[in-house]
PDB file of N, CA and C in Angstrom:
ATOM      1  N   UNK A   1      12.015  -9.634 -13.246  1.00  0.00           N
ATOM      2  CA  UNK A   1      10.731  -8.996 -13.506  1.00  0.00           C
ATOM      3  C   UNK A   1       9.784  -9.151 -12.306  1.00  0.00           C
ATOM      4  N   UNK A   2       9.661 -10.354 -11.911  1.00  0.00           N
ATOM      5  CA  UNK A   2       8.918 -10.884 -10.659  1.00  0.00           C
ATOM      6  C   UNK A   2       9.499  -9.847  -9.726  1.00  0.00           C
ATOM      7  N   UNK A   3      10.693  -8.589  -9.469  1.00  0.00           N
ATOM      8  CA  UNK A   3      11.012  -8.398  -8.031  1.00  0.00           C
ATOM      9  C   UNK A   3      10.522  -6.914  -8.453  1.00  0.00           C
ATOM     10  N   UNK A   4      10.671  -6.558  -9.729  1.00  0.00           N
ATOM     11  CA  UNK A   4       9.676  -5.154 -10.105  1.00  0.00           C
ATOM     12  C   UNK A   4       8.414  -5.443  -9.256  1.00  0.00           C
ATOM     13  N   UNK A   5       7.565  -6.767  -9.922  1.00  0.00           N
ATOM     14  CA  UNK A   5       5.941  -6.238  -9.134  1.00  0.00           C
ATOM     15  C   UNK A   5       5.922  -6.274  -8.011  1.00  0.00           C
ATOM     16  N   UNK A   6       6.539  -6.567  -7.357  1.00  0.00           N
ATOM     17  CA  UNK A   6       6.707  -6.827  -6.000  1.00  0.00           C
ATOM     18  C   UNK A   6       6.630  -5.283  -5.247  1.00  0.00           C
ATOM     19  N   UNK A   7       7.953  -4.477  -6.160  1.00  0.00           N
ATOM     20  CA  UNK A   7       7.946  -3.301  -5.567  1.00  0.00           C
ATOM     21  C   UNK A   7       6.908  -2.626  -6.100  1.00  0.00           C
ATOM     22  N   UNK A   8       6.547  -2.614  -7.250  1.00  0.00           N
ATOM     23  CA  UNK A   8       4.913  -2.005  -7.537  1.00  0.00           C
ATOM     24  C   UNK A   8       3.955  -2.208  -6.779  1.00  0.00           C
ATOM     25  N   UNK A   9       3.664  -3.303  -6.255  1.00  0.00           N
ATOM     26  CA  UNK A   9       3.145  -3.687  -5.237  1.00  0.00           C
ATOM     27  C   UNK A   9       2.846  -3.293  -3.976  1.00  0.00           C
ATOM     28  N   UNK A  10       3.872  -2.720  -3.447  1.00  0.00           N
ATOM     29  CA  UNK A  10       4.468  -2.187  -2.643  1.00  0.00           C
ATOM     30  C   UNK A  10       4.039  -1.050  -2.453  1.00  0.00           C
ATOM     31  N   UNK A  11       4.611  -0.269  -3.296  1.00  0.00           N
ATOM     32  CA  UNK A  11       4.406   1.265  -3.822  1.00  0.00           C
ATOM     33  C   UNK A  11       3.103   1.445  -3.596  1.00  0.00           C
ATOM     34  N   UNK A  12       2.173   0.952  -4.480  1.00  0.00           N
ATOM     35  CA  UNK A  12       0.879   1.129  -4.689  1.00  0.00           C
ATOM     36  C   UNK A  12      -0.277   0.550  -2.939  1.00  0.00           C
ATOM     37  N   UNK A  13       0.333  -0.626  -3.385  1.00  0.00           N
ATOM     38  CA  UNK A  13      -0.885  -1.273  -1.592  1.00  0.00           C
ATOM     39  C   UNK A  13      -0.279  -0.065  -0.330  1.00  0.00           C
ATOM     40  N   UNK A  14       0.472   0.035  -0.044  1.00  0.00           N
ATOM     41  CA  UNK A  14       0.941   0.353   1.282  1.00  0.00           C
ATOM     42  C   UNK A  14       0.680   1.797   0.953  1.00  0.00           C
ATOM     43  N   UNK A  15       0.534   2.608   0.075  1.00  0.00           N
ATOM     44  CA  UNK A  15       0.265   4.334  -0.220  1.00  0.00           C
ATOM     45  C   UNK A  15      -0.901   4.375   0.166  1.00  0.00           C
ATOM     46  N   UNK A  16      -1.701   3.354   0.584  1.00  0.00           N
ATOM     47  CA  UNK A  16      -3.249   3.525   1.530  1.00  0.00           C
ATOM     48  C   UNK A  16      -3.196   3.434   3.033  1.00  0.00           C
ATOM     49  N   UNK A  17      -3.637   4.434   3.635  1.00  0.00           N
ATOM     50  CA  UNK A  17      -3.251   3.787   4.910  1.00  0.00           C
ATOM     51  C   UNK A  17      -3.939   3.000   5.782  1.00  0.00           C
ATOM     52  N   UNK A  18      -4.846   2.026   5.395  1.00  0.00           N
ATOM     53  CA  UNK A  18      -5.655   1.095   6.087  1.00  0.00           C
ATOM     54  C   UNK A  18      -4.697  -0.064   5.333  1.00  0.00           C
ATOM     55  N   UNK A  19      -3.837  -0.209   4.423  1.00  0.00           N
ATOM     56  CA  UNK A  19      -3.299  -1.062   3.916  1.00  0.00           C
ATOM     57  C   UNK A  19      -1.837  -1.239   4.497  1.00  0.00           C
ATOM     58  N   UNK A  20      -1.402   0.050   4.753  1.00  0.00           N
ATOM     59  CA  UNK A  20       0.034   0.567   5.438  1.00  0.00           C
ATOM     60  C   UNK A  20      -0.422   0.251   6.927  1.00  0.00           C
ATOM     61  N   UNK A  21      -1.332   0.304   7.348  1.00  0.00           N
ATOM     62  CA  UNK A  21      -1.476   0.182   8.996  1.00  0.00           C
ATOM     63  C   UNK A  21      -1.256  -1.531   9.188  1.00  0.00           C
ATOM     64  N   UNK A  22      -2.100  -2.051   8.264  1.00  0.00           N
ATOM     65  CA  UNK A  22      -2.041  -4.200   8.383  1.00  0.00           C
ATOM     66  C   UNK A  22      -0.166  -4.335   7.850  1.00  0.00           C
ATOM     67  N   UNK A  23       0.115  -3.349   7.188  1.00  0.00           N
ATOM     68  CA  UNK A  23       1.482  -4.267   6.897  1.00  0.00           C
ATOM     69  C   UNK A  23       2.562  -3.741   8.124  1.00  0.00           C
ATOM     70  N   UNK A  24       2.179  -2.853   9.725  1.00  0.00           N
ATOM     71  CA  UNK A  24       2.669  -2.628  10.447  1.00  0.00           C
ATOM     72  C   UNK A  24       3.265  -3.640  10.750  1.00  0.00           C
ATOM     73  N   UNK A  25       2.647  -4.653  11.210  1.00  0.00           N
ATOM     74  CA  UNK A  25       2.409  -6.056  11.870  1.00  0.00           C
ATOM     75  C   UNK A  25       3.669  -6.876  11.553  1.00  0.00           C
ATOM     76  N   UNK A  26       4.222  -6.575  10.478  1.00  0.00           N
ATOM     77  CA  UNK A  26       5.272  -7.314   9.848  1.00  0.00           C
ATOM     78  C   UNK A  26       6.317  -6.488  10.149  1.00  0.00           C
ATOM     79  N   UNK A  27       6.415  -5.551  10.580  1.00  0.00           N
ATOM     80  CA  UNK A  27       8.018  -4.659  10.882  1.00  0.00           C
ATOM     81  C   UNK A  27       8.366  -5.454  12.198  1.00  0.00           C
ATOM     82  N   UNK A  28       9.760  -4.830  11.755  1.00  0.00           N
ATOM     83  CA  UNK A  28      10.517  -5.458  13.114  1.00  0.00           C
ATOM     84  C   UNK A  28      10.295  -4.481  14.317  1.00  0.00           C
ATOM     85  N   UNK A  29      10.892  -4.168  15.605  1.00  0.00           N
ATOM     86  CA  UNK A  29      10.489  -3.905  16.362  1.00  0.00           C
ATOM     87  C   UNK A  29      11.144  -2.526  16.515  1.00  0.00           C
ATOM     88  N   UNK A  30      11.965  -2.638  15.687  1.00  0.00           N
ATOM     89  CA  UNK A  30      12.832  -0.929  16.042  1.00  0.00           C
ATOM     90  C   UNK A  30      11.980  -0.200  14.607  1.00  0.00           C
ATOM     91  N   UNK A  31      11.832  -0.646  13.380  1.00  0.00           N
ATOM     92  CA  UNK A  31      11.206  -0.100  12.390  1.00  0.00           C
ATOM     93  C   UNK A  31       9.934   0.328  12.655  1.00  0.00           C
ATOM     94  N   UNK A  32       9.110  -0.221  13.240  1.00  0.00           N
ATOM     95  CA  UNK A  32       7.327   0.229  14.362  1.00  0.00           C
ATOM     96  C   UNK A  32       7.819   1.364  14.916  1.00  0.00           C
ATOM     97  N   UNK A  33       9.049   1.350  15.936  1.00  0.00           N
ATOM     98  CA  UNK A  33       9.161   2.121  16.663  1.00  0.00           C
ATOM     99  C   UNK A  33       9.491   4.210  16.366  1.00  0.00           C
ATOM    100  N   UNK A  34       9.898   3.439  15.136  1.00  0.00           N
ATOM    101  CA  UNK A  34      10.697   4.803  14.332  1.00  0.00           C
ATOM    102  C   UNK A  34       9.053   5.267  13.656  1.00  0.00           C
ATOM    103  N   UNK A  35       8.790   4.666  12.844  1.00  0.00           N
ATOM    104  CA  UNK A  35       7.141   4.602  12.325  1.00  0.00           C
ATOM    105  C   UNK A  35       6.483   5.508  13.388  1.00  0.00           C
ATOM    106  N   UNK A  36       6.207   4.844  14.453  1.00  0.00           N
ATOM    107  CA  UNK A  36       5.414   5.203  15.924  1.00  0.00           C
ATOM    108  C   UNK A  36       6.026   6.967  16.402  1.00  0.00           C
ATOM    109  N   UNK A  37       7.479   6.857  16.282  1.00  0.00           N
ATOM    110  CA  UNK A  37       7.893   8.259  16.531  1.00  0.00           C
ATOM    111  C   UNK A  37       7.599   9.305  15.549  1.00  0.00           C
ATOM    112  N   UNK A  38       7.756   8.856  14.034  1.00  0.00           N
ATOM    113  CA  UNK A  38       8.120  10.127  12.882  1.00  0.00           C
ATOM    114  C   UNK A  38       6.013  10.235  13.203  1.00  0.00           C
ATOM    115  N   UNK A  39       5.235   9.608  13.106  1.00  0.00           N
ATOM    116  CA  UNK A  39       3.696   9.676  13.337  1.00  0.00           C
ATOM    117  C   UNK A  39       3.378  10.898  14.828  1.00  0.00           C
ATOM    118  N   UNK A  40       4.051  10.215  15.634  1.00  0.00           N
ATOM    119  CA  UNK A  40       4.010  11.236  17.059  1.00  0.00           C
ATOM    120  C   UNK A  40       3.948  12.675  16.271  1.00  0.00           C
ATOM    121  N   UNK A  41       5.826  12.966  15.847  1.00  0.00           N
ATOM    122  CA  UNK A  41       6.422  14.004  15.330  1.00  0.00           C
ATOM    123  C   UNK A  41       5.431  15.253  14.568  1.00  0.00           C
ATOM    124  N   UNK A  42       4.517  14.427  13.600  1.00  0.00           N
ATOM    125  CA  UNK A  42       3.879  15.176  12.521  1.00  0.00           C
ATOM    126  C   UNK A  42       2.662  14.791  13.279  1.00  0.00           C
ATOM    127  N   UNK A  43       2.087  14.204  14.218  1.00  0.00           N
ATOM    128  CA  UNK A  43       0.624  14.455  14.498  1.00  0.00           C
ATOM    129  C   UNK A  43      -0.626  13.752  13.652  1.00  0.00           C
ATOM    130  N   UNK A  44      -0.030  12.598  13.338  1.00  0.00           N
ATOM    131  CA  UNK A  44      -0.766  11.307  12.311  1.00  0.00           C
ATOM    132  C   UNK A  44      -0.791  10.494  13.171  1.00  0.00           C
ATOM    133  N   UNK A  45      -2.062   9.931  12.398  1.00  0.00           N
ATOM    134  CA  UNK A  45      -2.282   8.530  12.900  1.00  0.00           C
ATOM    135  C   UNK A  45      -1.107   7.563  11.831  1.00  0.00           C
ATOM    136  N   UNK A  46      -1.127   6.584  12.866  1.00  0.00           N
ATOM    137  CA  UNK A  46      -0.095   5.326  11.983  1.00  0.00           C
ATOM    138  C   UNK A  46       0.447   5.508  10.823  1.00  0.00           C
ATOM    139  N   UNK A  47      -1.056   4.614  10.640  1.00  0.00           N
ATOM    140  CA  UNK A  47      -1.130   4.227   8.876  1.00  0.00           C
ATOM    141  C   UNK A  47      -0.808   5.560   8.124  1.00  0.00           C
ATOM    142  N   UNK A  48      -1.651   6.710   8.154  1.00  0.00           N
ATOM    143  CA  UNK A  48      -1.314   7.919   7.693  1.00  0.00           C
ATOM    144  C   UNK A  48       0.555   8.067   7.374  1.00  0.00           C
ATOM    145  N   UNK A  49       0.387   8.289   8.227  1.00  0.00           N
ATOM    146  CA  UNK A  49       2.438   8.566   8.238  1.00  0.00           C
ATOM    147  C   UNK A  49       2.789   7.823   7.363  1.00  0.00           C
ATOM    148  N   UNK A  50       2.666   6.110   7.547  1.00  0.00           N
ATOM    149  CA  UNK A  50       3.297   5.351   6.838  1.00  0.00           C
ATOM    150  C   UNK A  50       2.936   5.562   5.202  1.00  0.00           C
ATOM    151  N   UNK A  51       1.512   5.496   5.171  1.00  0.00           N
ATOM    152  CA  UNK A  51       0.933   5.872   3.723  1.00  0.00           C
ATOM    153  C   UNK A  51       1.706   6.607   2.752  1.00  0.00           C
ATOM    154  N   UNK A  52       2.414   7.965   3.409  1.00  0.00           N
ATOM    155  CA  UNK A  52       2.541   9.129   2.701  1.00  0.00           C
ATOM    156  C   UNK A  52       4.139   9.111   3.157  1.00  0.00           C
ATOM    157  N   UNK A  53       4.622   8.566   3.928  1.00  0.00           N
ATOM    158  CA  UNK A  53       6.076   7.845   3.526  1.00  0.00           C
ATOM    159  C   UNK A  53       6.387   6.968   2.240  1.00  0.00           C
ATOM    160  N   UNK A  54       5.640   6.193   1.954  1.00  0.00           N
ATOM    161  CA  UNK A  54       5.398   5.603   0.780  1.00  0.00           C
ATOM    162  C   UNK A  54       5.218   5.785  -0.064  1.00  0.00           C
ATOM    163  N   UNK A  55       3.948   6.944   0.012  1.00  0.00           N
ATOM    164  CA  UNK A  55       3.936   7.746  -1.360  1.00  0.00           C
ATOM    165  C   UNK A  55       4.975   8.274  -1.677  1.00  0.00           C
ATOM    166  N   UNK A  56       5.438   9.250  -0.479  1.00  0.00           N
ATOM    167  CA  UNK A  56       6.736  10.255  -0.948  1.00  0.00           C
ATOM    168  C   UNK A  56       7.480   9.818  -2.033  1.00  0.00           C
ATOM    169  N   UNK A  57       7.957   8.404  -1.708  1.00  0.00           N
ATOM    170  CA  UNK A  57       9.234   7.548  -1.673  1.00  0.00           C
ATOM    171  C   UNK A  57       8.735   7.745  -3.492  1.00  0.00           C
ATOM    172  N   UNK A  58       7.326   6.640  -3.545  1.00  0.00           N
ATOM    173  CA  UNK A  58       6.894   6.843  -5.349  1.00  0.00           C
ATOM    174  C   UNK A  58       7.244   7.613  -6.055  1.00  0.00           C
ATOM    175  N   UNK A  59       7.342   8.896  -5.255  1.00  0.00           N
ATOM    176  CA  UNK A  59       6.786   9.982  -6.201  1.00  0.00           C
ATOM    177  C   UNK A  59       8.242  10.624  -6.515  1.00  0.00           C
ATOM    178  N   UNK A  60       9.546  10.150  -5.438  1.00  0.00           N
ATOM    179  CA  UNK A  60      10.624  11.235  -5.830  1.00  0.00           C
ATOM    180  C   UNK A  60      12.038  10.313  -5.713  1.00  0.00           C
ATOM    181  N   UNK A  61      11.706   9.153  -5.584  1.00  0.00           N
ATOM    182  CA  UNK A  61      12.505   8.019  -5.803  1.00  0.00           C
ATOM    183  C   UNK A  61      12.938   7.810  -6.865  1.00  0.00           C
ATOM    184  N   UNK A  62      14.678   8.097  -7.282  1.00  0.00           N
ATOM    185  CA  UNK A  62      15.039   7.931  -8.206  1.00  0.00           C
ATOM    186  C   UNK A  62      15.291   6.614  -9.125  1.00  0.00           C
ATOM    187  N   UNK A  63      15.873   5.991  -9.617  1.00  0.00           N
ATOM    188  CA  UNK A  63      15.978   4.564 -10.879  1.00  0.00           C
ATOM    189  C   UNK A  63      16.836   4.254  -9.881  1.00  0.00           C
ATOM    190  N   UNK A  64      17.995   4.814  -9.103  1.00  0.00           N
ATOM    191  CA  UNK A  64      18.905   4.203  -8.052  1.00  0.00           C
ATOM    192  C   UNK A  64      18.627   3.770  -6.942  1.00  0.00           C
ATOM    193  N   UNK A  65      17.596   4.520  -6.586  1.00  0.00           N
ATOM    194  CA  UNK A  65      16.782   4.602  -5.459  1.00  0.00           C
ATOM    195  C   UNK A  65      15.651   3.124  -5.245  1.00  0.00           C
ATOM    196  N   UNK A  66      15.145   3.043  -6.300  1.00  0.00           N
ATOM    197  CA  UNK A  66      14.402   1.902  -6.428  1.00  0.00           C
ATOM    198  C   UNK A  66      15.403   0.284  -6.740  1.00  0.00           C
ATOM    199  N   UNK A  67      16.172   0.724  -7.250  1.00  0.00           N
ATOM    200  CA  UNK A  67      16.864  -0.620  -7.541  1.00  0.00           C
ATOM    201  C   UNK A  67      17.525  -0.790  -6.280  1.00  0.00           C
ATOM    202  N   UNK A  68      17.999   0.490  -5.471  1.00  0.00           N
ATOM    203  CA  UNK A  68      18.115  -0.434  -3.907  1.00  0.00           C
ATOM    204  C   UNK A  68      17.335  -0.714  -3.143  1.00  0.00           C
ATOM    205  N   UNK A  69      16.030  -0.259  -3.480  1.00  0.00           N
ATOM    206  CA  UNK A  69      15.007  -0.980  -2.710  1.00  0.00           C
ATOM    207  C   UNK A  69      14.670  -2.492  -3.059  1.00  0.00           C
ATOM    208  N   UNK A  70      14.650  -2.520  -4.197  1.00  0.00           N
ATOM    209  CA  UNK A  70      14.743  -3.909  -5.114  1.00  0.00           C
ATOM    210  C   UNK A  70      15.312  -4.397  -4.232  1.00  0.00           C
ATOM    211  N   UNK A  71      16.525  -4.456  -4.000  1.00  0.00           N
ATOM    212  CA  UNK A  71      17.934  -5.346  -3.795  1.00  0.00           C
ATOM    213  C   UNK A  71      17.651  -5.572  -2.610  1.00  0.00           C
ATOM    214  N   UNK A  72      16.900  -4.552  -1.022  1.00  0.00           N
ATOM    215  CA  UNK A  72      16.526  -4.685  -0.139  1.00  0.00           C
ATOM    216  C   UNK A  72      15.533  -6.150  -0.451  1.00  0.00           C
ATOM    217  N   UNK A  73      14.551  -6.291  -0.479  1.00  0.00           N
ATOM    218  CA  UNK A  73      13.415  -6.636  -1.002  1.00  0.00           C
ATOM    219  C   UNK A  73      14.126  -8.049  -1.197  1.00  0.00           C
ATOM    220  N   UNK A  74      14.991  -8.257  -2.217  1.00  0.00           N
ATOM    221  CA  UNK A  74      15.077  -9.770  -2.840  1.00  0.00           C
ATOM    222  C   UNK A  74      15.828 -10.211  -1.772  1.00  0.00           C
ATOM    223  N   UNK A  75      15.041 -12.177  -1.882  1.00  0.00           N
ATOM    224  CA  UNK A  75      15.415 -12.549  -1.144  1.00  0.00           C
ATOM    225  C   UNK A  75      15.067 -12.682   0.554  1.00  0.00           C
ATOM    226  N   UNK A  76      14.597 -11.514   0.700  1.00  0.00           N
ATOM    227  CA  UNK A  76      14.103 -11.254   2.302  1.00  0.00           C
ATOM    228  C   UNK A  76      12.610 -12.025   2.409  1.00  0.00           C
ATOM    229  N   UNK A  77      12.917 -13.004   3.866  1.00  0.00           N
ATOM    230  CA  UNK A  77      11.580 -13.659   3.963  1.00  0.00           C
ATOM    231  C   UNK A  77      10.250 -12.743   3.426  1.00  0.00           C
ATOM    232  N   UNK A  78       9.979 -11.872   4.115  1.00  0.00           N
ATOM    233  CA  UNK A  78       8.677 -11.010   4.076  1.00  0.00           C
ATOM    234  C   UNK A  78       9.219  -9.517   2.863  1.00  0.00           C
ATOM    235  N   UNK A  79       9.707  -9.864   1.471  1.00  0.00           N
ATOM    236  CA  UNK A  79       9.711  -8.815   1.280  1.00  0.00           C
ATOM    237  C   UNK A  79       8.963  -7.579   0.925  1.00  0.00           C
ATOM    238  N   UNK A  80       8.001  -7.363   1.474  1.00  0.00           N
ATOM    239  CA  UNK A  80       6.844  -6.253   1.576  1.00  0.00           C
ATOM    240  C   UNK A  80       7.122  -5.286   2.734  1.00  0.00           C
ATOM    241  N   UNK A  81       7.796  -6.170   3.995  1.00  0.00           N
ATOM    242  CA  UNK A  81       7.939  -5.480   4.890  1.00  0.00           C
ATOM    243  C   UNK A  81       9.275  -5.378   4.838  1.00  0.00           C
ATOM    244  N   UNK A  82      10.197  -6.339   4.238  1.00  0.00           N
ATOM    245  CA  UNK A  82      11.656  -5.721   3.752  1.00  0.00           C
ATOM    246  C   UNK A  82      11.667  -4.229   3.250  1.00  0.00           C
ATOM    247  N   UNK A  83      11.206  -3.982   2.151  1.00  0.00           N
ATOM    248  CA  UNK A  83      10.961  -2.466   1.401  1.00  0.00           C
ATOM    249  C   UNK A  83       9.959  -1.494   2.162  1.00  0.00           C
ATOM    250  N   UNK A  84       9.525  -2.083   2.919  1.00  0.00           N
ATOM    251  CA  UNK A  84       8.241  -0.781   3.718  1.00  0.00           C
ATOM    252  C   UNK A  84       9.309  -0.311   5.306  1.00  0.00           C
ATOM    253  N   UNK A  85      10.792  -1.202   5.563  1.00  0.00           N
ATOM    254  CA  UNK A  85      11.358  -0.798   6.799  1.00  0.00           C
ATOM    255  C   UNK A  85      12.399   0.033   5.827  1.00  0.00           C
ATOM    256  N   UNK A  86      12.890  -0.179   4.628  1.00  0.00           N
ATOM    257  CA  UNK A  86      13.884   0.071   4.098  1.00  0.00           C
ATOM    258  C   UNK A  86      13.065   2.008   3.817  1.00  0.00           C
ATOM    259  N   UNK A  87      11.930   2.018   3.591  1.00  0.00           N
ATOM    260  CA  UNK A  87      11.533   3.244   3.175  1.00  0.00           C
ATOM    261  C   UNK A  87      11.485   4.111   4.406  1.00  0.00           C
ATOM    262  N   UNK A  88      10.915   3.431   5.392  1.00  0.00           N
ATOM    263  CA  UNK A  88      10.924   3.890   6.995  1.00  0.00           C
ATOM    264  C   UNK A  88      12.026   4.375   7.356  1.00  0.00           C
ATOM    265  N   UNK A  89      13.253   3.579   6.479  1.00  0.00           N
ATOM    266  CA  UNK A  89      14.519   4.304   7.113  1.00  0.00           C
ATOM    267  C   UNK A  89      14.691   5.644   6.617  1.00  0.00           C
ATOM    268  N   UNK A  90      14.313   5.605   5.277  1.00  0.00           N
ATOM    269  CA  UNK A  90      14.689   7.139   5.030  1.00  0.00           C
ATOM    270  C   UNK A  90      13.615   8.086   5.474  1.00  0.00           C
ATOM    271  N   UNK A  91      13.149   7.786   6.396  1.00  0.00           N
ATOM    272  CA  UNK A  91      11.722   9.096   6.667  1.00  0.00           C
ATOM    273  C   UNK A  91      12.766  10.211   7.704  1.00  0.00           C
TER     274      UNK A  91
END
């Protein structure tokens, strides 16, 4: 239950992008980088991109979809930024 709020958590904080821009800080260095490019790509700032990567993910993320984000997530030192690189991947 504890790894649900986590991803609720998730879902919800980081779909802002003054909230998605502070949890940059925690990606690894190739996940920023991809972030930094798909933002170039579409003509956003940062956080923006990331925001509405996030949202996307909420909004059309299936029960399979989330339980592998889950599974990303558990366990991982920082899992906030575990599930925010794991979503990055699919952008």
């Amino acid at each position: 239950m504890r790894q649900h709020a986590i991803l609720a958590d998730l879902l919800h904080a980081c779909a802002h992008p003054e909230v998605a821009s502070a949890a940059l800080f925690a990606l690894s260095r190739d996940a920023m980088e991809k972030a930094r490019y798909g933002a170039a790509r579409r003509r956003q700032p940062l956080g923006v991109y990331v925001a509405q990567e996030v949202d996307r993910f909420a909004r059309a993320a299936s029960a399979q979809d989330r339980l592998r984000l889950a599974r990303r997530m558990r366990g991982a030192p920082a899992p906030i930024a575990a599930g925010l690189e794991a979503i990055l991947e699919t952008a």
